[in-house]
Protein backbone atom coordinates (compact mmCIF):
# COMPACT_ATOMS: atom_id res chain seq x y z
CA UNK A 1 22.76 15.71 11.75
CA UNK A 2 22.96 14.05 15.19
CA UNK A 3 20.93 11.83 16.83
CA UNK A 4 20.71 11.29 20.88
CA UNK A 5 19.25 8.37 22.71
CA UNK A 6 18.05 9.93 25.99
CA UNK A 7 16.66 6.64 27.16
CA UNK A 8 14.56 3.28 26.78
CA UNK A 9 12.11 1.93 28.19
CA UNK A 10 12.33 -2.09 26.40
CA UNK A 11 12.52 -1.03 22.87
CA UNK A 12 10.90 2.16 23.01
CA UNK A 13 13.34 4.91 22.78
CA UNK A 14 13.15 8.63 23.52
CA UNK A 15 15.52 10.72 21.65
CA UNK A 16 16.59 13.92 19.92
CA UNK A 17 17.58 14.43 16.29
CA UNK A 18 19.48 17.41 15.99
CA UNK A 19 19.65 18.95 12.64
CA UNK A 20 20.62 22.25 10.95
CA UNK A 21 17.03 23.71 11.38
CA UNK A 22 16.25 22.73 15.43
CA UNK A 23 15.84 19.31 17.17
CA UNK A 24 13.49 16.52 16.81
CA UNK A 25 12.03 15.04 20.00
CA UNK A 26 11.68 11.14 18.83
CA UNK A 27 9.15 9.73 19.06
CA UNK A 28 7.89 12.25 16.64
CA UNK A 29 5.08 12.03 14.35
CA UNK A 30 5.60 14.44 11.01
CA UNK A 31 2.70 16.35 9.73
CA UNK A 32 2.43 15.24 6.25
CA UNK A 33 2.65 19.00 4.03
CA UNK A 34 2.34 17.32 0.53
CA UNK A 35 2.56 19.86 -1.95
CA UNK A 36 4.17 22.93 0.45
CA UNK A 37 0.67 22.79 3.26
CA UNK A 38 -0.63 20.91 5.50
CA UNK A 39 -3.95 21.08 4.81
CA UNK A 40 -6.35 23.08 6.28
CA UNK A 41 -3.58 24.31 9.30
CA UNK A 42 -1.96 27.49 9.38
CA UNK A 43 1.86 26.84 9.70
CA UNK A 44 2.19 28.31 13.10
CA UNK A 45 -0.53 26.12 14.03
CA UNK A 46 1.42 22.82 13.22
CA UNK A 47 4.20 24.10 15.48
CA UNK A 48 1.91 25.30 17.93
CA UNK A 49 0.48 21.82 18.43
CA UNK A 50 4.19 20.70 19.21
CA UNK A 51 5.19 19.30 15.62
CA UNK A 52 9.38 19.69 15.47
CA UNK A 53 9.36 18.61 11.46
CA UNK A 54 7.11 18.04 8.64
CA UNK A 55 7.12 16.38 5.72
CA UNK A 56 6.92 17.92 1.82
CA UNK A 57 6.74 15.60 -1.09
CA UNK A 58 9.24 15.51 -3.59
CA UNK A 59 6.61 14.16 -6.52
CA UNK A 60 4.08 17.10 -6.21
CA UNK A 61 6.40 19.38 -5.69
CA UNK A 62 8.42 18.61 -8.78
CA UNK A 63 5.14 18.93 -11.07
CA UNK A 64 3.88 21.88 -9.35
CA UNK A 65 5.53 24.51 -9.33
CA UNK A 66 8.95 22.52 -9.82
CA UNK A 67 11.90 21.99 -7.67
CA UNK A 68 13.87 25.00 -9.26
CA UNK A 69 10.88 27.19 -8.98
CA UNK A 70 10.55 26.71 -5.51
CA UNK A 71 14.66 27.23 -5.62
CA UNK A 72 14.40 30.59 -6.91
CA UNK A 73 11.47 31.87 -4.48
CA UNK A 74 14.46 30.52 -1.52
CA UNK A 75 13.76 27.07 -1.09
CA UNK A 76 10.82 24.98 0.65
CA UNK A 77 11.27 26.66 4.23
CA UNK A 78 10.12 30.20 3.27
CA UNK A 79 7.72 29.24 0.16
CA UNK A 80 5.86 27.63 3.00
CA UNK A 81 6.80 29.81 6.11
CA UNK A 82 7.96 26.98 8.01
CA UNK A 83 11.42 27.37 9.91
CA UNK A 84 11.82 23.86 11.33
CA UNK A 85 13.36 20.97 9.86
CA UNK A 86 11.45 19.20 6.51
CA UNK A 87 11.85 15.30 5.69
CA UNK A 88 11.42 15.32 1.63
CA UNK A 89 10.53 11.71 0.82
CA UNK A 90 12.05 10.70 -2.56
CA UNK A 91 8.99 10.68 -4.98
CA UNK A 92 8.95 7.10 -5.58
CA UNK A 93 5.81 5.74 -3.88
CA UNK A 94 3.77 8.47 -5.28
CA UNK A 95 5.04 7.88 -9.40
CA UNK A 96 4.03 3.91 -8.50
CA UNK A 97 0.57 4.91 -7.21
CA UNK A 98 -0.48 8.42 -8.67
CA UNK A 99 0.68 8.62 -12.15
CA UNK A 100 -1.02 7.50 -15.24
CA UNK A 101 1.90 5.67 -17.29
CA UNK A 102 4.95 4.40 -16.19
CA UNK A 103 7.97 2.70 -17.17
CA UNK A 104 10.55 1.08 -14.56
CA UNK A 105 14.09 0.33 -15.58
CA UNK A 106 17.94 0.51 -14.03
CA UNK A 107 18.05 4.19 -14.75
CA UNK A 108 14.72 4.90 -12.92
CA UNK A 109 10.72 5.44 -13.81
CA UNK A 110 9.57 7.28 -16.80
CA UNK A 111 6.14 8.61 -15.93
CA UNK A 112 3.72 11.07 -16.96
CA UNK A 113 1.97 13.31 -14.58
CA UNK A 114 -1.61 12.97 -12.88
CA UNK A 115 -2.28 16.34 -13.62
CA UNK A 116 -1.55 17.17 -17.40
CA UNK A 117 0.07 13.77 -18.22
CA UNK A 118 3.14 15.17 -19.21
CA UNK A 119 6.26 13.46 -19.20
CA UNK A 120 9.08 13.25 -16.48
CA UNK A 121 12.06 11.26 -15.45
CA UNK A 122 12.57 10.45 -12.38
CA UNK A 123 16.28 9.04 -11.33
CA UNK A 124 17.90 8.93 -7.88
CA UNK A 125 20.14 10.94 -8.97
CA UNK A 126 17.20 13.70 -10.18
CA UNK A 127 15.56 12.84 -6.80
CA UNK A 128 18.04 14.11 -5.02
CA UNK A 129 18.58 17.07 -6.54
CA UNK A 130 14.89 17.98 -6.55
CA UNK A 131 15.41 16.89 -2.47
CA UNK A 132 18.65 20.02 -2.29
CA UNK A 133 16.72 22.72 -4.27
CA UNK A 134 14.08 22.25 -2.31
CA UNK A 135 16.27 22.90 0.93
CA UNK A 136 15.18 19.37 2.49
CA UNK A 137 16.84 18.70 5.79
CA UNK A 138 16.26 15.12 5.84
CA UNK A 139 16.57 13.39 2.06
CA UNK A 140 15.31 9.98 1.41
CA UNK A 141 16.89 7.89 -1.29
CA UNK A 142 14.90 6.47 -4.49
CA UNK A 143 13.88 3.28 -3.94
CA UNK A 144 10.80 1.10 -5.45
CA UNK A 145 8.10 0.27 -2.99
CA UNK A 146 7.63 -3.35 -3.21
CA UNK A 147 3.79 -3.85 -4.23
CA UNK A 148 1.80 -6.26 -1.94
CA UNK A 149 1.62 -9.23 -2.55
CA UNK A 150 4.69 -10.04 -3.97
CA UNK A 151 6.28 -13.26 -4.42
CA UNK A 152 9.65 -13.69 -2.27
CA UNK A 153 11.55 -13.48 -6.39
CA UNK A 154 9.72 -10.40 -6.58
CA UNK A 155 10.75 -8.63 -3.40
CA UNK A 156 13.91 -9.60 -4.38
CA UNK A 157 14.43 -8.29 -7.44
CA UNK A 158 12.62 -5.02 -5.98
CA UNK A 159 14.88 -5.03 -3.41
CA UNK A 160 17.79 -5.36 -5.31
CA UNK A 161 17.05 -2.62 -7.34
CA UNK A 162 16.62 -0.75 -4.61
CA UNK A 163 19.62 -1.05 -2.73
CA UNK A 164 21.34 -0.36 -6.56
CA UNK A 165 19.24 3.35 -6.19
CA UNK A 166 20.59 3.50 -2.74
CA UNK A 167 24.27 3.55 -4.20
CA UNK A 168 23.47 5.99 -6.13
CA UNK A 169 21.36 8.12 -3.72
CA UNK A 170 24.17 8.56 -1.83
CA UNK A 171 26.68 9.40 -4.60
CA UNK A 172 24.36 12.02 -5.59
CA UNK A 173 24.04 13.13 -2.07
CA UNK A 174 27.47 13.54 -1.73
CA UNK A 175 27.37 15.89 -5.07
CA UNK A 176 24.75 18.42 -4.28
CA UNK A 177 24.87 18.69 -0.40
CA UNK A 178 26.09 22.27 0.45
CA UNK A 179 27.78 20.08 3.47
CA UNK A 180 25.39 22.40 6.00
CA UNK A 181 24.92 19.19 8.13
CA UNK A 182 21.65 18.01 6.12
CA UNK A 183 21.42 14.09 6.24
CA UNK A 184 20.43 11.26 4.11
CA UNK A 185 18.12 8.02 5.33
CA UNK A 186 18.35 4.95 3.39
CA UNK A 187 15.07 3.04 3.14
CA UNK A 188 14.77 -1.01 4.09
CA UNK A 189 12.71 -3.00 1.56
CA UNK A 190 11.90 -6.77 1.21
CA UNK A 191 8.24 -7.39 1.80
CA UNK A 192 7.37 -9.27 4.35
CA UNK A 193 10.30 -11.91 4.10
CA UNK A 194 12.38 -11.76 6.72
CA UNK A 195 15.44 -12.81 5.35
CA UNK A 196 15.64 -9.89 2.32
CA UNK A 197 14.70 -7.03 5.12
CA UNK A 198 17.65 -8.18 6.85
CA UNK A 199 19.60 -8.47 3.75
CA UNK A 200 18.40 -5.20 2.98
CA UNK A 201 19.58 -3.70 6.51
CA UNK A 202 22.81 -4.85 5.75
CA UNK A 203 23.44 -3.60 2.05
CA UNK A 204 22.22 0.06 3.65
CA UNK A 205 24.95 -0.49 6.21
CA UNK A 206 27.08 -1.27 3.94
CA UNK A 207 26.75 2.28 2.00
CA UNK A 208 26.40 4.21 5.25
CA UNK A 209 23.32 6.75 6.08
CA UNK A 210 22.56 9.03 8.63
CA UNK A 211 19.51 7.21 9.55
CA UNK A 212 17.30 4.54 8.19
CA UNK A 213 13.98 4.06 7.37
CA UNK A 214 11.25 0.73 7.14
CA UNK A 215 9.87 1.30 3.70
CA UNK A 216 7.13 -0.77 2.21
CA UNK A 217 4.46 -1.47 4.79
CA UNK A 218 1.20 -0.03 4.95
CA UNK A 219 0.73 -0.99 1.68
CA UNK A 220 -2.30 -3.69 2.04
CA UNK A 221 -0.70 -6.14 4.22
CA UNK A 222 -2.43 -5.61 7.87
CA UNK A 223 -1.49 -4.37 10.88
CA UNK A 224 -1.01 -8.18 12.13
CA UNK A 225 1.78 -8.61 8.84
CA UNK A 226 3.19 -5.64 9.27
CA UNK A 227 4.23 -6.08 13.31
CA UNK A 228 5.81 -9.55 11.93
CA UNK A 229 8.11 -7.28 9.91
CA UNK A 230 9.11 -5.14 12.40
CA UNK A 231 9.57 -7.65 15.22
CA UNK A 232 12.47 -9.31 12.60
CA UNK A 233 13.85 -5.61 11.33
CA UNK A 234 13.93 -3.34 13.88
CA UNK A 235 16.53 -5.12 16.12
CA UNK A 236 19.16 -5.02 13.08
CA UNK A 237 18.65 -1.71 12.54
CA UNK A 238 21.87 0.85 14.33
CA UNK A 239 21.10 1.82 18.29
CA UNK A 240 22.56 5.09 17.27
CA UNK A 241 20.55 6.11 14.42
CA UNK A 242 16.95 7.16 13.90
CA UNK A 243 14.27 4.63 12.82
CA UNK A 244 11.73 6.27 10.34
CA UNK A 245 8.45 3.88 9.77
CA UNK A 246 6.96 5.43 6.69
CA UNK A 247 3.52 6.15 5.55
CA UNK A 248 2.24 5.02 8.82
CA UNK A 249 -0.29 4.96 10.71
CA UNK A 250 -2.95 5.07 13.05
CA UNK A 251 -2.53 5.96 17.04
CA UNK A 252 -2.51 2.10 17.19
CA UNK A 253 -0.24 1.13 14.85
CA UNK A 254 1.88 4.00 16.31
CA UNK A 255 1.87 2.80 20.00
CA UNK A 256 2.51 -1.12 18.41
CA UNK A 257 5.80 0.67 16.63
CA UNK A 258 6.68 2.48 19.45
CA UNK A 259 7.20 -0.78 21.75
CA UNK A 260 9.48 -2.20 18.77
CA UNK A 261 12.00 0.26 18.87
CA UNK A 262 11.00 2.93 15.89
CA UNK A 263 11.48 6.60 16.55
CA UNK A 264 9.60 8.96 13.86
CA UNK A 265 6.55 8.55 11.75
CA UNK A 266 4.29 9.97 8.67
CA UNK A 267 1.41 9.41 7.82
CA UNK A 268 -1.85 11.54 5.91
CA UNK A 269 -4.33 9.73 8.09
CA UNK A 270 -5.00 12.51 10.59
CA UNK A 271 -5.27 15.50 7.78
CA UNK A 272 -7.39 13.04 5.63
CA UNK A 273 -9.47 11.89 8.52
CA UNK A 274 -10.33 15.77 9.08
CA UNK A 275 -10.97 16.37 5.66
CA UNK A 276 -13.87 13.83 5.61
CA UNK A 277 -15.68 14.44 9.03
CA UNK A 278 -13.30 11.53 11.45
CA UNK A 279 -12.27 12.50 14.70
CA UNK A 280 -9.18 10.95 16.48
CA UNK A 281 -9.87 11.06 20.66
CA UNK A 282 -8.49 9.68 23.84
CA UNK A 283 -11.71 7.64 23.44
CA UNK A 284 -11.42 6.37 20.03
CA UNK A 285 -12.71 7.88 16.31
CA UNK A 286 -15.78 9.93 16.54
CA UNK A 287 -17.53 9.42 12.80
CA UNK A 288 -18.93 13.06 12.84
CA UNK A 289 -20.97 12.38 9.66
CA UNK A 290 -23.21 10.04 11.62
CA UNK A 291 -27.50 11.45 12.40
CA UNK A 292 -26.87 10.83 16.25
CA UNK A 293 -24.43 13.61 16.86
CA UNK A 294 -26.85 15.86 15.59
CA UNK A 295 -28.09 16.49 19.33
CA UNK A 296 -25.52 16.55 20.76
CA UNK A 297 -23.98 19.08 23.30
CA UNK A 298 -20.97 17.75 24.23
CA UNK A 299 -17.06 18.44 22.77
CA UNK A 300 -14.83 15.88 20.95
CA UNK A 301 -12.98 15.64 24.47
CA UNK A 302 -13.87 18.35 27.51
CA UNK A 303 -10.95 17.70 28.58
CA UNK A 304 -8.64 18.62 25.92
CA UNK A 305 -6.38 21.84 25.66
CA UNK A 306 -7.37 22.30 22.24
CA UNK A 307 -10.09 24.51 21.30
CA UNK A 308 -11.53 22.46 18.32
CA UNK A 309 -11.86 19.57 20.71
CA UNK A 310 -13.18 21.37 23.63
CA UNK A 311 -15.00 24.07 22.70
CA UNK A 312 -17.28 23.29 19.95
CA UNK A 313 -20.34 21.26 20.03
CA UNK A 314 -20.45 17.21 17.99
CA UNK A 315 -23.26 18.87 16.97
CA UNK A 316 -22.09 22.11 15.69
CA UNK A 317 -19.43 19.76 14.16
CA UNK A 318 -21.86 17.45 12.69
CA UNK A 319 -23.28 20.36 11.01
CA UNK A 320 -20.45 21.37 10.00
CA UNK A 321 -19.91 18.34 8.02
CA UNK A 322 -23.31 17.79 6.82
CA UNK A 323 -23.03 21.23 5.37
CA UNK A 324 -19.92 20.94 3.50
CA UNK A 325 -18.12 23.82 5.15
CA UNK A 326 -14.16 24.33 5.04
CA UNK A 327 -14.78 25.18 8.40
CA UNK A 328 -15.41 21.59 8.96
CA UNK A 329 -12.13 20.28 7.65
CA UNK A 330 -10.23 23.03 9.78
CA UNK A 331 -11.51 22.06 13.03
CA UNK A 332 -11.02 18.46 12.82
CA UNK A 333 -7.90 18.54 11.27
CA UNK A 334 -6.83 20.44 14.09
CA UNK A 335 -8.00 18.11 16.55
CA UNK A 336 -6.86 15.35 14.85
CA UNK A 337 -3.28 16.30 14.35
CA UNK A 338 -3.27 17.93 18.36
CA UNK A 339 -4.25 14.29 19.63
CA UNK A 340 -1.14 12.63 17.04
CA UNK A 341 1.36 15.17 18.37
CA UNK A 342 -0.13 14.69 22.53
CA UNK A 343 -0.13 10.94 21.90
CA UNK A 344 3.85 11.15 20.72
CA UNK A 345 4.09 13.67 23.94
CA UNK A 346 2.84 10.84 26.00
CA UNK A 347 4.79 8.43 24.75
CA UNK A 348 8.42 10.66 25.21
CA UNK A 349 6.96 11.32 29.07
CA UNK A 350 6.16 7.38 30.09
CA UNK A 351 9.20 6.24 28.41
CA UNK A 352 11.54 8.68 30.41
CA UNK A 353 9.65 8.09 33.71
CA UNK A 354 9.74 3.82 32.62
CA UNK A 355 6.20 3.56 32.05
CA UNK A 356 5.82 2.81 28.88
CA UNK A 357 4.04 -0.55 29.66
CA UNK A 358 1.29 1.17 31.51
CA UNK A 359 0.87 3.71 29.64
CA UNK A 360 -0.17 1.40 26.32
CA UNK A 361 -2.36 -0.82 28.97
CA UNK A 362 -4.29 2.74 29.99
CA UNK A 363 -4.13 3.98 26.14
CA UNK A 364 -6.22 0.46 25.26
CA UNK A 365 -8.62 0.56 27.99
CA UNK A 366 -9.44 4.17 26.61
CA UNK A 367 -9.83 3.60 23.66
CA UNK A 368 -11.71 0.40 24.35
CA UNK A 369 -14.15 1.45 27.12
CA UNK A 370 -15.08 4.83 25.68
CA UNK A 371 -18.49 6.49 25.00
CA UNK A 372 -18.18 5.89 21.06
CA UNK A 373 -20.64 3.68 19.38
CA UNK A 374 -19.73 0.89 17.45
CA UNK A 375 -20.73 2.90 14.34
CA UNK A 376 -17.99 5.44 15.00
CA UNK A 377 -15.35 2.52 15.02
CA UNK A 378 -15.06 2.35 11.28
C-alpha cells in the first residue's frame, strides 16, 4: 500500500491510497458492509455512487458464517461481489458493545455471541487471521476501545493494553500476510487526555504501520470533546500516512475532521438513518416519518443527480415509511449514502482548487438556512 498527498489546503488534505485492489481518493468516506452488505444497496450501487472502499466487520463475520467459511467460498471480495478494496476493522468494539458475556485479559476477550451465546476467543493474533481469510486489504489491529468516561488511570491502563495488542497485531501481520501489498493501521487510544493520545502516537510509531487510525471517539463524549482530541492528535500523526477517524460521523462532524487534517472515515449513520425514515440533504435531515410531508410534492433535493432524491415525492416517501415498506429503506439509504460520498467529492474539489474555507462557510449556511423545520433537526 501507498499513500499520495496531492495537496492541502491548511490541514485538509486530498490524497490517494493506492492498494492491491484500486485507489482510494482521501477524503473518503467507507460504506459500512457489516456482515458482507451494505444494507439495502446493491453492490454496484455503492460504487456507482463513487465509494472506492468499504468496510466488513471482522466480529459478524467470524460468527456468521466464519472467517474460514467465507475462505473457502474465495474470500470477502467475491462472497460479496465487491472488487474494490475492504477495510476489516478488528472485532474489538463490537465484542465490548454487542456480546452478552465477556472476559478481558492480556491474552484477549473471551465472549459469547449475541446470537446463540456461544463461546469465542478473540486474540490479536486470531483477529488477524480472521482479517487474511477474509482477504481484507486494509487490517486493523486489536485494541480495547476505551469506554467513556474513563478516569485518566483508566485510559491508561486501556491504552497500555492496547499498544501491547498492537505488538502483537503486527507480529501476526507479518505471519499471515501473503506479502500481496495489503497493509496494516494501528489504532490511537487514550480518551480524551491529551498526553496518553500522544503517548499512544508514539508507541504506534514506534512498531511501524502503514497508516494510523483515531480510535475511541464517538463513543458518548460530544462533538465539542471529541474536536479537543483531534486538535492535540492529529498534528503528531505521519504527513505521509493515512489518517482513519473511526466510527464517525455525521456530514458535520465530517467537514470539522476534514479541516484537522484526517483523510478517511466510517460510520453506519447514513445506512441506519435510511433504515428508519432520516434523510441526509444539502439542506439538512429531512425526518420523513413526520404528518407534514404527507402533502407534499416536492423531492428530497430537485437538484440532485440521484434518482431517490430527485425523483420521488416526500410524500410518496413519507408513505413509504408510514407503511413499513423495504422500499422505504432502499430509497433513503440511497440518498443518504449519494449525499456522504458528493459531500467527500466536494471536499477533494475545494481543497485542490484552495477553497476549502469557503466551501465549509457555504456548507453551514445550507444547512442552516434551509427549508427544513425545526422538527426535522433531530
Amino acid at each position: 500500500m501507498d499513500f499520495i498527498l496531492h495537496s492541502k489546503d491548511g490541514q485538509a488534505r486530498h490524497g490517494t491510497v493506492i492498494t492491491p485492489r484500486g485507489e482510494i481518493r482521501t477524503p473518503a468516506f467507507m460504506p459500512v458492509g457489516t456482515a458482507g452488505t451494505v444494507k439495502a444497496m446493491y453492490m454496484d450501487q455503492v460504487k456507482d455512487l463513487g465509494a472506492d472502499i468499504v468496510l466488513g466487520n471482522t466480529y459478524h463475520l467470524m460468527l456468521r458464517p466464519g472467517a474460514e467459511e467465507v475462505a473457502a467460498l474465495g474470500g470477502l471480495h467475491d462472497f460479496m461481489k465487491w472488487d474494490g478494496p475492504i477495510l476489516t476493522d478488528s472485532g474489538g468494539f463490537q465484542v465490548m458493545s454487542l456480546s452478552k458475556l465477556r472476559q478481558m485479559s492480556e491474552e484477549g476477550v473471551n465472549f459469547q455471541s449475541h446470537i446463540d451465546g456461544s463461546s469465542y476467543m478473540l486474540t490479536p493474533e486470531r483477529s488477524i487471521e480472521i482479517q487474511t481469510l477474509l482477504g481484507a486489504n486494509i487490517r486493523m489491529i486489536l485494541d480495547e476501545c476505551t469506554p467513556f468516561p474513563a478516569t485518566e488511570k483508566q485510559a491508561r491502563d486501556s491504552m497500555a493494553l492496547s499498544t501491547r495488542w498492537a505488538e502483537r497485531s503486527k507480529k501476526a501481520f507479518q505471519q499471515y500476510d501473503k506479502g500481496e501489498g495489503d497493509a496494516l493501521f494501528g489504532i490511537v487510544q487514550g480518551g480524551i487526555y491529551e498526553s496518553l493520545r500522544l503517548e499512544s502516537v508514539s508507541n504506534l510509531l514506534e512498531i511501524g504501520f502503514d497508516g494510523y487510525a483515531v480510535g475511541g471517539l464517538a463513543v458518548g463524549e460530544g462533538q465539542e470533546e471529541m474536536l479537543k482530541v483531534l486538535d492535540f492528535t492529529v498534528p503528531a500523526m505521519p504527513e505521509n500516512k493515512p489518517r482513519y477517524l473511526m466510527g464517525v460521523g455525521t456530514p458535520e462532524d465530517l467537514v470539522q475532521a476534514v479541516s484537522r487534517g484526517i483523510d478517511m472515515f466510517d460510520c453506519v449513520m447514513p445506512t441506519r438513518a435510511g433504515r428508519h425514515g432520516l434523510a441526509y440533504t444539502r439542506k439538512g435531515k429531512v425526518n420523513l416519518k413526520n404528518a407534514r410531508h404527507a402533502n407534499d410534492p416536492r423531492p428530497l433535493d430537485e437538484e440532485s443527480d440521484c434518482p431517490a432524491a430527485s425523483s420521488y415525492s416526500r410524500a410518496y416517501l413519507h408513505h413509504l415509511v408510514r407503511c413499513g415498506e423495504y422500499l422505504a429503506a432502499m430509497l433513503l439509504t440511497w440518498n443518504n449514502l449519494h449525499y456522504y460520498q458528493s459531500l467527500m467529492q466536494e471536499m477533494r474539489k475545494n481543497i485542490e482548487a484552495g477553497t476549502f474555507d469557503a466551501f465549509v462557510e457555504a456548507f453551514y449556511r445550507d444547512q442552516n438556512e434551509g427549508d427544513i423545520s425545526p422538527i426535522d433537526k433531530v
